[in-house]
C-alpha atoms as a PDB file:
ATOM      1  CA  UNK A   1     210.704   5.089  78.432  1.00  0.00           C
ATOM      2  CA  UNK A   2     211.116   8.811  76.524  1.00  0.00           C
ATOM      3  CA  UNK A   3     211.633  11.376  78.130  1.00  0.00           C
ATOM      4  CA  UNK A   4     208.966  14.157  78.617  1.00  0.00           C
ATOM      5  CA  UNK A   5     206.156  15.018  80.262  1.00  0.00           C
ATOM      6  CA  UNK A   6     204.924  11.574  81.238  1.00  0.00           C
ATOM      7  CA  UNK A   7     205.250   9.961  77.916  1.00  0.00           C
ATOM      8  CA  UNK A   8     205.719   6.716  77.525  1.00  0.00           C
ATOM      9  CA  UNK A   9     206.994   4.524  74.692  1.00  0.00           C
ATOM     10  CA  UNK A  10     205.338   0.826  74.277  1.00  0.00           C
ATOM     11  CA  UNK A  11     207.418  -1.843  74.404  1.00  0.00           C
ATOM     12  CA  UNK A  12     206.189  -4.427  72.048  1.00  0.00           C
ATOM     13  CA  UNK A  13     207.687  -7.828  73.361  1.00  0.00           C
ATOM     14  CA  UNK A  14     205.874  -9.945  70.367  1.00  0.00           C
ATOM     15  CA  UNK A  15     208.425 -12.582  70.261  1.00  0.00           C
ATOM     16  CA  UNK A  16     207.967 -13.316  73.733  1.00  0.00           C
ATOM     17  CA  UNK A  17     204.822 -15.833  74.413  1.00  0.00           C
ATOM     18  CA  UNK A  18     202.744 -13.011  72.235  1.00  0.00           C
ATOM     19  CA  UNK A  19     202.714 -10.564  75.274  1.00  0.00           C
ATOM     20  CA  UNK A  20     202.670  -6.811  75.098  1.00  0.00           C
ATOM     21  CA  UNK A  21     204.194  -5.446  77.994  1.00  0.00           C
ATOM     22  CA  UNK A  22     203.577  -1.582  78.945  1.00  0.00           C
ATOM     23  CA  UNK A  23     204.913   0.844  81.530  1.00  0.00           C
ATOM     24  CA  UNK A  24     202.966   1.783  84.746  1.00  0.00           C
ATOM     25  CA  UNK A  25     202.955   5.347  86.081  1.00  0.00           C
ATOM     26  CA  UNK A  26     206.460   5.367  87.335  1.00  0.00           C
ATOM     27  CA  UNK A  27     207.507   3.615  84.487  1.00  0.00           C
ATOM     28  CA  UNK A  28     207.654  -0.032  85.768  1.00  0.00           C
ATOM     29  CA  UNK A  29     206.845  -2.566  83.864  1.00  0.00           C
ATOM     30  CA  UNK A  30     204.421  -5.448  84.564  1.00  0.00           C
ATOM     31  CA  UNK A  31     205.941  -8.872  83.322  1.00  0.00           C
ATOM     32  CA  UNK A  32     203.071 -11.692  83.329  1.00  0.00           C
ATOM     33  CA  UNK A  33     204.717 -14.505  85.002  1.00  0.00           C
ATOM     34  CA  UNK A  34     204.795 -16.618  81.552  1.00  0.00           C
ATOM     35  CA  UNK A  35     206.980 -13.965  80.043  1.00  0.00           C
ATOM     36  CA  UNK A  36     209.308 -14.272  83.154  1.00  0.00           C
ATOM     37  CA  UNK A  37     209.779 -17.390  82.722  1.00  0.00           C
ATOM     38  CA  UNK A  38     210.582 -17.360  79.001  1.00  0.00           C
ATOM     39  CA  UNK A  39     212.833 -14.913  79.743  1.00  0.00           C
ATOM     40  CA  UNK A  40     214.716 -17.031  82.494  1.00  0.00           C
ATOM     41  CA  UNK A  41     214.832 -20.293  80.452  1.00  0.00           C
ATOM     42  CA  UNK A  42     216.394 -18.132  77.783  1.00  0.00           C
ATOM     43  CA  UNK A  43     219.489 -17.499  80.028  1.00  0.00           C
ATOM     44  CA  UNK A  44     220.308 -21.697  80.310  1.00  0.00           C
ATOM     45  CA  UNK A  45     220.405 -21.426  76.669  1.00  0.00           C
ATOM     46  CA  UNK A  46     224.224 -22.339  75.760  1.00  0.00           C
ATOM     47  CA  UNK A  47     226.369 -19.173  74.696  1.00  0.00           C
ATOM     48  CA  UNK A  48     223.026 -16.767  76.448  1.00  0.00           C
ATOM     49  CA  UNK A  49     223.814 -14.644  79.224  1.00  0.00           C
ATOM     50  CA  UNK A  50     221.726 -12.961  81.674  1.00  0.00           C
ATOM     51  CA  UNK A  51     223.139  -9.911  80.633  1.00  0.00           C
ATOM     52  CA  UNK A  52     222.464 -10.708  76.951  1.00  0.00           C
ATOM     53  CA  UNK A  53     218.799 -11.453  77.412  1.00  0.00           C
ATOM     54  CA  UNK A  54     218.226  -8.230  80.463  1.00  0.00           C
ATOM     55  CA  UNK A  55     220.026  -5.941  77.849  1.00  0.00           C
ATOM     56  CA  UNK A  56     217.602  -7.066  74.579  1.00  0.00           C
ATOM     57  CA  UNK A  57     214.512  -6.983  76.740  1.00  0.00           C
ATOM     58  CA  UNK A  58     215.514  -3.419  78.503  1.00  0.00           C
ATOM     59  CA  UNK A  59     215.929  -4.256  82.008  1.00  0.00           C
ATOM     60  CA  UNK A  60     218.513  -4.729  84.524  1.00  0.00           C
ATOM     61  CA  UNK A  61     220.623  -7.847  84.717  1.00  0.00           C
ATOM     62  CA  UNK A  62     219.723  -8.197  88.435  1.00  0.00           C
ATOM     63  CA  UNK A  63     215.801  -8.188  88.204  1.00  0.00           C
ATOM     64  CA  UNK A  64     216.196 -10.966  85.525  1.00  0.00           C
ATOM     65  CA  UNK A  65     218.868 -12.784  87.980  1.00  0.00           C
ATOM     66  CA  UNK A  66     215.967 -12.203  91.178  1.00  0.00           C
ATOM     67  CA  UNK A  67     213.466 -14.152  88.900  1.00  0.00           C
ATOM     68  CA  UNK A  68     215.914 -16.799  88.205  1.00  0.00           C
ATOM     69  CA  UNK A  69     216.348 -17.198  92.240  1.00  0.00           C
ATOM     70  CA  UNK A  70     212.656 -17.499  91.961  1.00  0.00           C
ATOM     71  CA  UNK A  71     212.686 -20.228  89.645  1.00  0.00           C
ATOM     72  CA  UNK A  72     215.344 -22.317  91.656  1.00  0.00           C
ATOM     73  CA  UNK A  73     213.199 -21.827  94.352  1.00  0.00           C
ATOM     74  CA  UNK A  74     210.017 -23.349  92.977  1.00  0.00           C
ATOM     75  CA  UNK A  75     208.116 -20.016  93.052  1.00  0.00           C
ATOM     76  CA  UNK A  76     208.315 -19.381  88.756  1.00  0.00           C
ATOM     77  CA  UNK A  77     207.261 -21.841  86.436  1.00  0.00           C
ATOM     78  CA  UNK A  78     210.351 -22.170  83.828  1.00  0.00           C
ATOM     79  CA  UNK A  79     209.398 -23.767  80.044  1.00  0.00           C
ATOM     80  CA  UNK A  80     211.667 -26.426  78.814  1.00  0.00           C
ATOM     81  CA  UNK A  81     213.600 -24.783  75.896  1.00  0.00           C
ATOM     82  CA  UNK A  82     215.627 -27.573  73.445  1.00  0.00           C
ATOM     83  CA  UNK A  83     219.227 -27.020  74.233  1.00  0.00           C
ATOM     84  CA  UNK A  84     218.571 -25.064  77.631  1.00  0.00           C
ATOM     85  CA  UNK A  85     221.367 -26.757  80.044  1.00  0.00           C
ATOM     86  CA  UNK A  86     219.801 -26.885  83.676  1.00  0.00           C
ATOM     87  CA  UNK A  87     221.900 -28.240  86.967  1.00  0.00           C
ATOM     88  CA  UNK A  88     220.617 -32.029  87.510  1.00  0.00           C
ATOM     89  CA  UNK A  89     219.445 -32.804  91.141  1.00  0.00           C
ATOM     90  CA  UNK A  90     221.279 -34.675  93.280  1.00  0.00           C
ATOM     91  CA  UNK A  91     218.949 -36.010  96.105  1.00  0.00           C
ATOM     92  CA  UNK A  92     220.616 -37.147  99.287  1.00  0.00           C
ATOM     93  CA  UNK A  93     219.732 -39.191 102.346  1.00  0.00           C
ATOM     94  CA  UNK A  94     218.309 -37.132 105.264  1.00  0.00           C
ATOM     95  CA  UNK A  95     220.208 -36.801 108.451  1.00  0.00           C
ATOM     96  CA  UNK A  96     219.685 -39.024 111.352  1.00  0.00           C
ATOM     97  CA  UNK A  97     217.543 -37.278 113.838  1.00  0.00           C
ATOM     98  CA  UNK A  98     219.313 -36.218 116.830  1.00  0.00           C
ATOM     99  CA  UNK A  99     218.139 -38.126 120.202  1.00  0.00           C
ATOM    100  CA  UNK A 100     216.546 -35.408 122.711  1.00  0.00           C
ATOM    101  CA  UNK A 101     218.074 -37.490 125.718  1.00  0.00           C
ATOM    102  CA  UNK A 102     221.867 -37.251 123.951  1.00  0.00           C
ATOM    103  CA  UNK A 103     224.520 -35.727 126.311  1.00  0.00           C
ATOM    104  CA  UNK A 104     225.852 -32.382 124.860  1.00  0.00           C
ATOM    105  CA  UNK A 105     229.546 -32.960 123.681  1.00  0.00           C
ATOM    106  CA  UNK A 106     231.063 -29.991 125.990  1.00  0.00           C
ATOM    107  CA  UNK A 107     229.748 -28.068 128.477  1.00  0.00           C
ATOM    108  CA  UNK A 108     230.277 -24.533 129.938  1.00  0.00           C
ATOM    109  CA  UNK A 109     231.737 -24.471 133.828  1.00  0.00           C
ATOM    110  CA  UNK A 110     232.503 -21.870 136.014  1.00  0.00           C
ATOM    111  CA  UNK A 111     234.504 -22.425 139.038  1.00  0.00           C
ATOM    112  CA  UNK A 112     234.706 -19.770 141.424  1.00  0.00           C
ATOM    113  CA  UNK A 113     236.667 -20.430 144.961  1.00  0.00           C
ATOM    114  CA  UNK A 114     234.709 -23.724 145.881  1.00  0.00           C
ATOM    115  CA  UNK A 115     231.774 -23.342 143.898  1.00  0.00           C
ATOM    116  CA  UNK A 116     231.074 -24.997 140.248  1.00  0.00           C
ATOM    117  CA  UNK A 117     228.487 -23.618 137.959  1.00  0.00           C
ATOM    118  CA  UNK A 118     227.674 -26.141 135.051  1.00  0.00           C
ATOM    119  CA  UNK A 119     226.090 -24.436 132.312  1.00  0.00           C
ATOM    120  CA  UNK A 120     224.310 -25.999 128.942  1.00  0.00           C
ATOM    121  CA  UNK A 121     226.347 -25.901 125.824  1.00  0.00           C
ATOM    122  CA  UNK A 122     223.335 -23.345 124.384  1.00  0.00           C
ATOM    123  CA  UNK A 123     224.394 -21.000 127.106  1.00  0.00           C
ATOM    124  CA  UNK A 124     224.717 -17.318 125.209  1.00  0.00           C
ATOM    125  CA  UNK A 125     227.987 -15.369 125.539  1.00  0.00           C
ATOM    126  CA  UNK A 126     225.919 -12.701 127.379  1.00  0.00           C
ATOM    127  CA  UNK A 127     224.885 -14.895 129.893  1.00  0.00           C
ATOM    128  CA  UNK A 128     228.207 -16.970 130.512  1.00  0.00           C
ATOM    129  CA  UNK A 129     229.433 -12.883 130.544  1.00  0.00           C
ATOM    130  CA  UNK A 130     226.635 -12.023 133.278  1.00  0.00           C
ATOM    131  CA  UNK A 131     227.930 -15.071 135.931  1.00  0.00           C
ATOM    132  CA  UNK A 132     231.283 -14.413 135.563  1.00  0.00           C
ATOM    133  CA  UNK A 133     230.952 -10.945 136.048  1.00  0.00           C
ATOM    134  CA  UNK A 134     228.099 -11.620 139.095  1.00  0.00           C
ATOM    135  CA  UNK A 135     230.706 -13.716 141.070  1.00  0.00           C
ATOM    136  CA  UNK A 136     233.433 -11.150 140.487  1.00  0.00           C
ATOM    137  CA  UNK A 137     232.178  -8.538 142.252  1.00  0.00           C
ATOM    138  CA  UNK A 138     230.932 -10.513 145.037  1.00  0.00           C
ATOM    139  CA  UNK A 139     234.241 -11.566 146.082  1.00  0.00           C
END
């Protein structure tokens, strides 16, 4: 973007899937998401960084590193570049489901004079906090 009374330069991203990509008002840009993902395959190119590609395109490191989150998350569509390196996925077994009438491993107690207060394992500090301090100044 130039400086100057709202001004702003075009920046002509032709090498990129043929897109032109232009400044808004505030001088944001608006990436289509095919760009974005050009963009991110580029950085699993051997020897690329995200620094490398965020620096020729003329953005920050960290938007390019948000959209790459995206992509690992399923939410950007990344092409498949020859020689990009991605992570393989390792698919493991799912966990055995828990049994709703299992016995909790520990359990909270309270035992005040003659009287024993059992309380769930999911008991919260502040509660556990609460009883104690309830049966303290009753005595």
């Amino acid at each position: 973007m130039e400086a100057g009374l709202g001004v702003h330069r075009e920046l002509h991203m032709g090498s990129i899937c043929g897109y032109e990509i232009l400044p808004r008002d505030r001088g944001q840009r608006r990436w289509p998401k095919e760009v974005k993902g050009q963009l991110v395959a580029e950085t699993y190119l051997p020897g690329v960084s995200v620094n490398e590609v965020a620096r020729r395109v003329g953005m920050k490191p960290n938007h390019l590193s948000a959209w790459r989150r995206l992509a690992r998350e399923g939410k950007l569509v990344v092409p498949d570049l020859p020689g990009a390196e991605f992570v393989p996925a390792v698919l493991e077994p799912p966990l055995a489901p828990i049994e709703e009438d299992a016995k909790p491993l520990a359990a909270v107690e309270i035992i005040h004079g003659g009287t024993t207060i059992r309380l769930e394992v999911s008991a919260s500090p502040d509660r556990i906090a609460g009883i104690v301090r309830a049966l303290g100044g009753g005595s």
